[in-house]
C-alpha atoms as a PDB file:
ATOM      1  CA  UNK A   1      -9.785  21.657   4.410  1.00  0.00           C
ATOM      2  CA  UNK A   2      -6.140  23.372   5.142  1.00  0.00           C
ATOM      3  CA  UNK A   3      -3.588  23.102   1.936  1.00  0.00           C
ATOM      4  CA  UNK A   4      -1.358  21.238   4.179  1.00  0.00           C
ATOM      5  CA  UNK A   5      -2.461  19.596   7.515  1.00  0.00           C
ATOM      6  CA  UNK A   6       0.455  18.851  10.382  1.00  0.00           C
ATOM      7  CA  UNK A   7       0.298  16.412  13.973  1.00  0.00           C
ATOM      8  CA  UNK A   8       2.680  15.566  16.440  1.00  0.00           C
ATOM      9  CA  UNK A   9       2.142  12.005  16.761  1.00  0.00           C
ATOM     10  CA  UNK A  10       3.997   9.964  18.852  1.00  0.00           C
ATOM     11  CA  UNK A  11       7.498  11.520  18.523  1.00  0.00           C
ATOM     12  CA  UNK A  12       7.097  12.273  15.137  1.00  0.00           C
ATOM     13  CA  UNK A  13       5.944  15.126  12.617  1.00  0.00           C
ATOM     14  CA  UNK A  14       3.358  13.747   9.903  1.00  0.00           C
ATOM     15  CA  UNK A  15       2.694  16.583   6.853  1.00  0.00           C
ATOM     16  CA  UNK A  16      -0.532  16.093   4.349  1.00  0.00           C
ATOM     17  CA  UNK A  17      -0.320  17.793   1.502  1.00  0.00           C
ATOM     18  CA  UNK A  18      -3.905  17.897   0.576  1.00  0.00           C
ATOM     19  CA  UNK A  19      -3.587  18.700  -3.608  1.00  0.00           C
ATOM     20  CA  UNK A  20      -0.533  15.909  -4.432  1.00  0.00           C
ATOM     21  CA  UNK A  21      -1.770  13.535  -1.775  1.00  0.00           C
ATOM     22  CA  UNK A  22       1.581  13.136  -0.240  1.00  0.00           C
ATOM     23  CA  UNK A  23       2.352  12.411   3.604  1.00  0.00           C
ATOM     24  CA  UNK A  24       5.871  13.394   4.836  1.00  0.00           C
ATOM     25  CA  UNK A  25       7.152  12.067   8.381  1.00  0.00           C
ATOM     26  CA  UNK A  26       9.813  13.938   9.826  1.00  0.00           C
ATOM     27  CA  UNK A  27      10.833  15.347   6.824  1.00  0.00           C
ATOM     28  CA  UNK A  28      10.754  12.575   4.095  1.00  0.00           C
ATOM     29  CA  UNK A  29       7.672  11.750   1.926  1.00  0.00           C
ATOM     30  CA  UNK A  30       6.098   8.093   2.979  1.00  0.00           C
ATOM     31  CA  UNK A  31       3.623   5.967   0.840  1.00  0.00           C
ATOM     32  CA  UNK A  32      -0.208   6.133   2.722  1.00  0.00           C
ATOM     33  CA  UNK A  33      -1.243   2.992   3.598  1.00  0.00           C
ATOM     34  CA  UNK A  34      -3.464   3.171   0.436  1.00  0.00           C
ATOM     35  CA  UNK A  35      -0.530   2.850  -2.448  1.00  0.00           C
ATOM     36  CA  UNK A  36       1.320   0.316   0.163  1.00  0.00           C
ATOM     37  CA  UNK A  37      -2.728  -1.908  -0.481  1.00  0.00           C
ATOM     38  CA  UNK A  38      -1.692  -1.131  -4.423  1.00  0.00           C
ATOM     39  CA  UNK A  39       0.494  -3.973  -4.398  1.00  0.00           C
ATOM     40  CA  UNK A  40      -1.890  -6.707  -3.340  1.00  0.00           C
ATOM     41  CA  UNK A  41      -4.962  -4.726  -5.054  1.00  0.00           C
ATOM     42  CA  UNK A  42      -3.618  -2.840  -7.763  1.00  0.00           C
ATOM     43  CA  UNK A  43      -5.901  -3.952 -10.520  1.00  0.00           C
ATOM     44  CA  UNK A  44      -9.179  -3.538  -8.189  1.00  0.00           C
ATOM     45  CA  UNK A  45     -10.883  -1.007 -10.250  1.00  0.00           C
ATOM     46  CA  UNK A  46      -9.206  -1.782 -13.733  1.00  0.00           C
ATOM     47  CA  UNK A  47     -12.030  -1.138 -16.223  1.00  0.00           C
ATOM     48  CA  UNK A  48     -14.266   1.577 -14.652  1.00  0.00           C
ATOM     49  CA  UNK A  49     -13.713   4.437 -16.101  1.00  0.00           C
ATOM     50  CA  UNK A  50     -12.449   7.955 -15.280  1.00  0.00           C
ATOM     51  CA  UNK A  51     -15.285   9.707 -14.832  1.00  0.00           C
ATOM     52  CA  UNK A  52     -17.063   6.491 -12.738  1.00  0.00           C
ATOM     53  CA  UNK A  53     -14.377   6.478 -10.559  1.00  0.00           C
ATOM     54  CA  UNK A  54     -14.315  10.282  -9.772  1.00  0.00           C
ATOM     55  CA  UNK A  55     -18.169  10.412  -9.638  1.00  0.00           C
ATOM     56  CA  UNK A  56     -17.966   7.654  -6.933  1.00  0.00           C
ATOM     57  CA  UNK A  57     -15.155   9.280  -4.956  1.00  0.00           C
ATOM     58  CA  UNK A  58     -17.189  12.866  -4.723  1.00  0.00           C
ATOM     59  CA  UNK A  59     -19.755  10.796  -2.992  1.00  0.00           C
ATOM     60  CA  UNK A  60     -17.633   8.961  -0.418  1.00  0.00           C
ATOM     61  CA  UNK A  61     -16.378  11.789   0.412  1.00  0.00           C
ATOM     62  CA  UNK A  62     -19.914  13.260   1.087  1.00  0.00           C
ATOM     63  CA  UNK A  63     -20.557  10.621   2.559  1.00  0.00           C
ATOM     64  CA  UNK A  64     -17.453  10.421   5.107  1.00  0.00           C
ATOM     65  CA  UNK A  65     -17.960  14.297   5.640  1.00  0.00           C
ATOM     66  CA  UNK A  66     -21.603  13.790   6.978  1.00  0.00           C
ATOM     67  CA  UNK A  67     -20.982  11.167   9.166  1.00  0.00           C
ATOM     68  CA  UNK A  68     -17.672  13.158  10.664  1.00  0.00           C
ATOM     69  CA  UNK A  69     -20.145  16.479  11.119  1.00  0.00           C
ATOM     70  CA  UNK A  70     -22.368  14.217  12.486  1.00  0.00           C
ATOM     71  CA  UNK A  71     -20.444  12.357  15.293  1.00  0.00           C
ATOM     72  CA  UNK A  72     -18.432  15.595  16.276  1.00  0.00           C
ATOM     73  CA  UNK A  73     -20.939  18.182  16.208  1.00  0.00           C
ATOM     74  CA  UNK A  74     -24.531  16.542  15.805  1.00  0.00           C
ATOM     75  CA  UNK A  75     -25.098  18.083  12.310  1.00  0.00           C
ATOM     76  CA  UNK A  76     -27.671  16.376  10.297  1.00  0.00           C
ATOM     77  CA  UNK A  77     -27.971  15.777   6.584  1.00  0.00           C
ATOM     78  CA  UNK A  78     -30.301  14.348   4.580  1.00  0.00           C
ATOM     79  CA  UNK A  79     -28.032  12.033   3.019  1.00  0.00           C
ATOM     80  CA  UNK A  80     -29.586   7.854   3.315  1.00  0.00           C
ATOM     81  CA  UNK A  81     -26.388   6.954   4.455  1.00  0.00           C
ATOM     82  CA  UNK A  82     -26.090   9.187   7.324  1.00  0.00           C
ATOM     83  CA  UNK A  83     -29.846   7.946   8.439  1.00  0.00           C
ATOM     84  CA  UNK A  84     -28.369   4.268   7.899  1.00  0.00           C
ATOM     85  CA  UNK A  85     -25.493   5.400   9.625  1.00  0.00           C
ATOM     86  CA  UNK A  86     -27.445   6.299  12.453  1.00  0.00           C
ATOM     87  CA  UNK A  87     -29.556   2.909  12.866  1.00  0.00           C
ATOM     88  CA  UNK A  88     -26.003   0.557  12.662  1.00  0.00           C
ATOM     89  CA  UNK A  89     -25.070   2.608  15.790  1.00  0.00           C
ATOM     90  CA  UNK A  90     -28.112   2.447  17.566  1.00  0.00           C
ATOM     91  CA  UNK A  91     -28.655  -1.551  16.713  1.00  0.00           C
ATOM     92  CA  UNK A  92     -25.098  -2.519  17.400  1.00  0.00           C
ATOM     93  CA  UNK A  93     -24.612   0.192  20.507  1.00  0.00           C
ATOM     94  CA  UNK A  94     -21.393   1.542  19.936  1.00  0.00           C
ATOM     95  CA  UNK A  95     -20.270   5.181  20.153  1.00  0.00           C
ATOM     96  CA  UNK A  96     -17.689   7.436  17.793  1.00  0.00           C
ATOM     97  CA  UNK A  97     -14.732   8.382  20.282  1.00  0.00           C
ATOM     98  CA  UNK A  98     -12.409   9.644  16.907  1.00  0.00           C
ATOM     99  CA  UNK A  99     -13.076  10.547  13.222  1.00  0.00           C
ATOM    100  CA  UNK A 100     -10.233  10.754  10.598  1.00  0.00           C
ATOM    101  CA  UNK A 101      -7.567   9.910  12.772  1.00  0.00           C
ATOM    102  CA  UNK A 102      -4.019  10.256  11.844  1.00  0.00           C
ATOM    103  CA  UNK A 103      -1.426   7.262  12.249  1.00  0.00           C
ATOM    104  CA  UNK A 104       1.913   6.664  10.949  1.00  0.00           C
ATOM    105  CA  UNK A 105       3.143   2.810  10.155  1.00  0.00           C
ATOM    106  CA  UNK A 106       6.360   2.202  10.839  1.00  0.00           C
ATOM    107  CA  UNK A 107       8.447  -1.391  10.649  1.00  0.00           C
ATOM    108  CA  UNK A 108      11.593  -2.145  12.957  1.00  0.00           C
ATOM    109  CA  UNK A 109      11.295   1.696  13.946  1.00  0.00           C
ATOM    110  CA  UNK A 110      11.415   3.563  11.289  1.00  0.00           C
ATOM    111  CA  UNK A 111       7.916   5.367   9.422  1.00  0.00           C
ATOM    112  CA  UNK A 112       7.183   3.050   6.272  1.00  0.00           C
ATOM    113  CA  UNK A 113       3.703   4.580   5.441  1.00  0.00           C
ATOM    114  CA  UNK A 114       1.010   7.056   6.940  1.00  0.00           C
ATOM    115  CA  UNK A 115      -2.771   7.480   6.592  1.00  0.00           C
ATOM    116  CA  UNK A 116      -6.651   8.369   8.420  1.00  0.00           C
ATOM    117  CA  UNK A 117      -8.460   6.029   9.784  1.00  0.00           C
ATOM    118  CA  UNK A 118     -12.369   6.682   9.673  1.00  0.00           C
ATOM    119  CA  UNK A 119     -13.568   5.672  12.886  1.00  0.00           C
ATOM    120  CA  UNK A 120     -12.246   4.523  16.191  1.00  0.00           C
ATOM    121  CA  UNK A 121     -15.330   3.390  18.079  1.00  0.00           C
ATOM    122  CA  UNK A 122     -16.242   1.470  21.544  1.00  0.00           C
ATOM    123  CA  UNK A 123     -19.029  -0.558  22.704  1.00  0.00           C
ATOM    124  CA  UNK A 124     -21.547   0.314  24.672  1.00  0.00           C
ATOM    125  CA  UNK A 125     -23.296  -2.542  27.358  1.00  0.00           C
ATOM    126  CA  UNK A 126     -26.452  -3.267  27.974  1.00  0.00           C
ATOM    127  CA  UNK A 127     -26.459  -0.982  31.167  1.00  0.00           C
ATOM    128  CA  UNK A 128     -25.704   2.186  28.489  1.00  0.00           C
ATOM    129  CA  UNK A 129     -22.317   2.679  29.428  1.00  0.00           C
ATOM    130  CA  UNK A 130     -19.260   2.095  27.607  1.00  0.00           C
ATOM    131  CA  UNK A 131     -17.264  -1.121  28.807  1.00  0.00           C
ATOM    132  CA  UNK A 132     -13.461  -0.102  27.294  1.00  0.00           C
ATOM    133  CA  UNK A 133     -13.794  -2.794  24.463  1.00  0.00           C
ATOM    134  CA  UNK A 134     -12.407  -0.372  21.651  1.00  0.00           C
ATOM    135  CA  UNK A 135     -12.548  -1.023  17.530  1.00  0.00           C
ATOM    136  CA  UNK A 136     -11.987   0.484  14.613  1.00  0.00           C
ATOM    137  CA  UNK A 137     -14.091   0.873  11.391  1.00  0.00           C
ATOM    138  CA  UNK A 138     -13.795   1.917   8.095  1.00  0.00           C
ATOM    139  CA  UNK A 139     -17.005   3.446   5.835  1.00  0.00           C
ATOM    140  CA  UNK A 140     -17.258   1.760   2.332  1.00  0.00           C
ATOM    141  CA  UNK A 141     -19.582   3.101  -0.153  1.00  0.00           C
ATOM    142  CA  UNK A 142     -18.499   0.795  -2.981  1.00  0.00           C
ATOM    143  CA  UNK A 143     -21.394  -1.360  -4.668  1.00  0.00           C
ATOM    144  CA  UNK A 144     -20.037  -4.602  -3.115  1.00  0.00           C
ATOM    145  CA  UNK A 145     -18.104  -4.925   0.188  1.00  0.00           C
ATOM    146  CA  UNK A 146     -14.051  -6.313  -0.416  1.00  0.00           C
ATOM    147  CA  UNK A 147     -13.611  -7.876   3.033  1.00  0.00           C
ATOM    148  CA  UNK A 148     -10.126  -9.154   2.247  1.00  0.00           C
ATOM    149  CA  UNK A 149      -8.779  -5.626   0.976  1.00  0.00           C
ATOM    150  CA  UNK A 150     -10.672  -4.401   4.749  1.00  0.00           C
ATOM    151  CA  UNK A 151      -8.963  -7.327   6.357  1.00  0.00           C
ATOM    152  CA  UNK A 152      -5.301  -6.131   4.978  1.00  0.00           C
ATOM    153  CA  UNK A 153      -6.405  -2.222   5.485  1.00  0.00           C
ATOM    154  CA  UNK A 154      -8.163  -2.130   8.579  1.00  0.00           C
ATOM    155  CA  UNK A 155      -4.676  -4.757  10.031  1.00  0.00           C
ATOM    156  CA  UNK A 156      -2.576  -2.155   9.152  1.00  0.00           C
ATOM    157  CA  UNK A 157      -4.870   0.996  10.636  1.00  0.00           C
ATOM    158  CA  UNK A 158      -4.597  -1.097  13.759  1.00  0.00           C
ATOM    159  CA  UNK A 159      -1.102  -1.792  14.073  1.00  0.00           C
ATOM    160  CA  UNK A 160      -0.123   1.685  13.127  1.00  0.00           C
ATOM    161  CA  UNK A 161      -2.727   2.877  15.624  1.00  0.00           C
ATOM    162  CA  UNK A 162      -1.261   1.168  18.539  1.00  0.00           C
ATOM    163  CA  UNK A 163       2.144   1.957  17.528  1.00  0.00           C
ATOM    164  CA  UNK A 164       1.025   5.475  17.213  1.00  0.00           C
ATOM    165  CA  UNK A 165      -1.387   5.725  20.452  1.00  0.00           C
ATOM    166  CA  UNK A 166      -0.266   2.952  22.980  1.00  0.00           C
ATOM    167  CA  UNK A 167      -4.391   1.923  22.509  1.00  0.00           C
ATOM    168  CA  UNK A 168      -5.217  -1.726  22.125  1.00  0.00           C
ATOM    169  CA  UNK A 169      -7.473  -2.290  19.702  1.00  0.00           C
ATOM    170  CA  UNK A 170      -9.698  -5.259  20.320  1.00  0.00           C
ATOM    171  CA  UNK A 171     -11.919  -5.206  16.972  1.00  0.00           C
ATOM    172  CA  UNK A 172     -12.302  -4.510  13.506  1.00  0.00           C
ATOM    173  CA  UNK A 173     -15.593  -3.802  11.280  1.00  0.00           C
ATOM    174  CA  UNK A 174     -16.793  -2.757   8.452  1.00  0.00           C
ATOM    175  CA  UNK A 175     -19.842  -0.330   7.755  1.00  0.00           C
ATOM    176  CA  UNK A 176     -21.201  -0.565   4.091  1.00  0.00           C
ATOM    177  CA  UNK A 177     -23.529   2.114   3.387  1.00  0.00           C
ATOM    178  CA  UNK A 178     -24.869   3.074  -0.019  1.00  0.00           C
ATOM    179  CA  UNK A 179     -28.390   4.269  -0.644  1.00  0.00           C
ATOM    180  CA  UNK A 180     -30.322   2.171   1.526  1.00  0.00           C
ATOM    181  CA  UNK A 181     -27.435  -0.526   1.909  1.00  0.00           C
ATOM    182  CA  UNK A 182     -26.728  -0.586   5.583  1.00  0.00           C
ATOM    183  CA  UNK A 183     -24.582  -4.096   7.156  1.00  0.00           C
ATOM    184  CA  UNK A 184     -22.250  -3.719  10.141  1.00  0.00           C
ATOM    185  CA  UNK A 185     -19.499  -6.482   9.068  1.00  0.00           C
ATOM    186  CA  UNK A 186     -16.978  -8.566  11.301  1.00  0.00           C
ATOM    187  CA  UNK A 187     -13.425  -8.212  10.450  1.00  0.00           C
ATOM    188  CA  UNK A 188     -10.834 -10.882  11.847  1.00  0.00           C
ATOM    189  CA  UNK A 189      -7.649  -9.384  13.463  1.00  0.00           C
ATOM    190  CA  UNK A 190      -4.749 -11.102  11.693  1.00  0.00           C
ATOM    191  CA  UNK A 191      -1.259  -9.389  12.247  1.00  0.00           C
ATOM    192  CA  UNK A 192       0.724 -11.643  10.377  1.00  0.00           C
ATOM    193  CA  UNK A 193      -0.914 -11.213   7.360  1.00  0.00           C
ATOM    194  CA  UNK A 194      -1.005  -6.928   7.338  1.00  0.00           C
ATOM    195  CA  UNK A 195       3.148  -7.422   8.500  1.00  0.00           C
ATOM    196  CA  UNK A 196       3.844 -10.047   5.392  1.00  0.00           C
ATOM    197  CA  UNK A 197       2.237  -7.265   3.454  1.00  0.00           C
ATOM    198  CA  UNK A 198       4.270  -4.715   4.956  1.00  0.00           C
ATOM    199  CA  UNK A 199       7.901  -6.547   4.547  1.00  0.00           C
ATOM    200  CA  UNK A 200       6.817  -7.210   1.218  1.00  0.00           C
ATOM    201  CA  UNK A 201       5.873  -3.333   0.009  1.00  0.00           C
ATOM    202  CA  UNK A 202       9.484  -2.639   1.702  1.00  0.00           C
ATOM    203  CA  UNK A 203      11.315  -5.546  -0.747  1.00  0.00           C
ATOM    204  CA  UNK A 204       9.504  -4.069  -3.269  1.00  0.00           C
ATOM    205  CA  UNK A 205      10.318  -0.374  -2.934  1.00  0.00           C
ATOM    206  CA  UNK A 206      13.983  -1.573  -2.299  1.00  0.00           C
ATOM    207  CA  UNK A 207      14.046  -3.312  -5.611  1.00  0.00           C
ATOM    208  CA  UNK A 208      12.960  -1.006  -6.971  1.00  0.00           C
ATOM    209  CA  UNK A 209      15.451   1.562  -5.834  1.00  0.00           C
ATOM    210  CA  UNK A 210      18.322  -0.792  -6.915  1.00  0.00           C
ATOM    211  CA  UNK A 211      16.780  -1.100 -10.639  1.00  0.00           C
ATOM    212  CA  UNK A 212      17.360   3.038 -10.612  1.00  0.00           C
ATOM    213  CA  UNK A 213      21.107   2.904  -9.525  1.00  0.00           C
END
């Protein structure tokens, strides 16, 4: 992985700086759409240590890394959540069109936050070919599936993708894989509640601007 990856998306420049973590937009650093999910979900993992959290991070990203080789250039792995992987596509009939896509969240025009989206995916019919119905999904590894912090994070992948991509996006999901865990979960599309979020990181960040003055 580059030190420092760059796109054109849109209009717009997005920077990742891969050792602080940091997305810049044109020119000025922007919150991912991770810290802006802080606010809502800030005490998620309070408890777990250190060294559990790390541990578990190393293997999502194993785990995100397989599935990417896999849908872009047919590498296997023996990894159970690759195999699992491989049997949610086949049962629910849906192909990868984009891995680890780029997207840039912006409110009333201007950038407010960046971040990658896993997987933009589209169904396939019965007759084997794909019908234009387009979603996206996100991989969780975690031990139990949070469908309301996917409902607020998968909202604001989709806005920010169809901002960024004129695309409609017509559904959301959720893949949980870990060890031999394997579901394929229904996510509702709510827009109101991922822009209430949104206004609400910006009143935050604003107050707490003024508070440094």
């Amino acid at each position: 992985m580059k030190d420092i990856e760059t796109w054109k998306i849109d209009g717009h420049t997005l920077e990742y700086i891969n050792e602080s973590h940091t997305y810049i937009c044109d020119g000025v650093v922007v919150s991912s759409i991770t810290q802006m999910l802080k606010l809502k979900f800030g005490g998620k993992y309070n408890g777990v240590s250190k060294s559990v959290l790390q541990k578990a991070s190393e293997k999502g990203t194993m785990v995100h890394e397989a599935i990417e080789k896999y849908c872009k250039y047919g590498y296997e792995s023996d990894l159970p959540e690759l195999r699992n992987f491989k049997f949610i596509q086949r049962a629910y009939k849906f192909d990868v069109i984009e891995n680890e896509v780029p997207v840039i969240l912006s409110f009333d025009g201007k950038p407010v936050s960046a971040g990658r989206l896993d997987l933009v995916i589209e169904k396939i019919g019965e007759d084997g070919v794909l019908h234009g119905e387009r979603g996206i999904a996100d991989i969780k590894r975690t031990s139990t599936l949070d469908k309301e912090y996917l409902a607020y994070q998968l909202n604001l992948y989709r806005i920010a993708y169809q901002q960024c991509y004129g695309t409609k996006i017509d559904f959301l999901k959720g893949i949980h894989l870990r060890e031999e865990k394997r579901k394929y979960v229904d996510i509702p599309i709510n827009e109101e509640m991922a822009i209430e979020l949104v206004k609400e990181y910006i009143e935050n960040n604003k107050s707490d601007s003024e508070d440094n003055l």
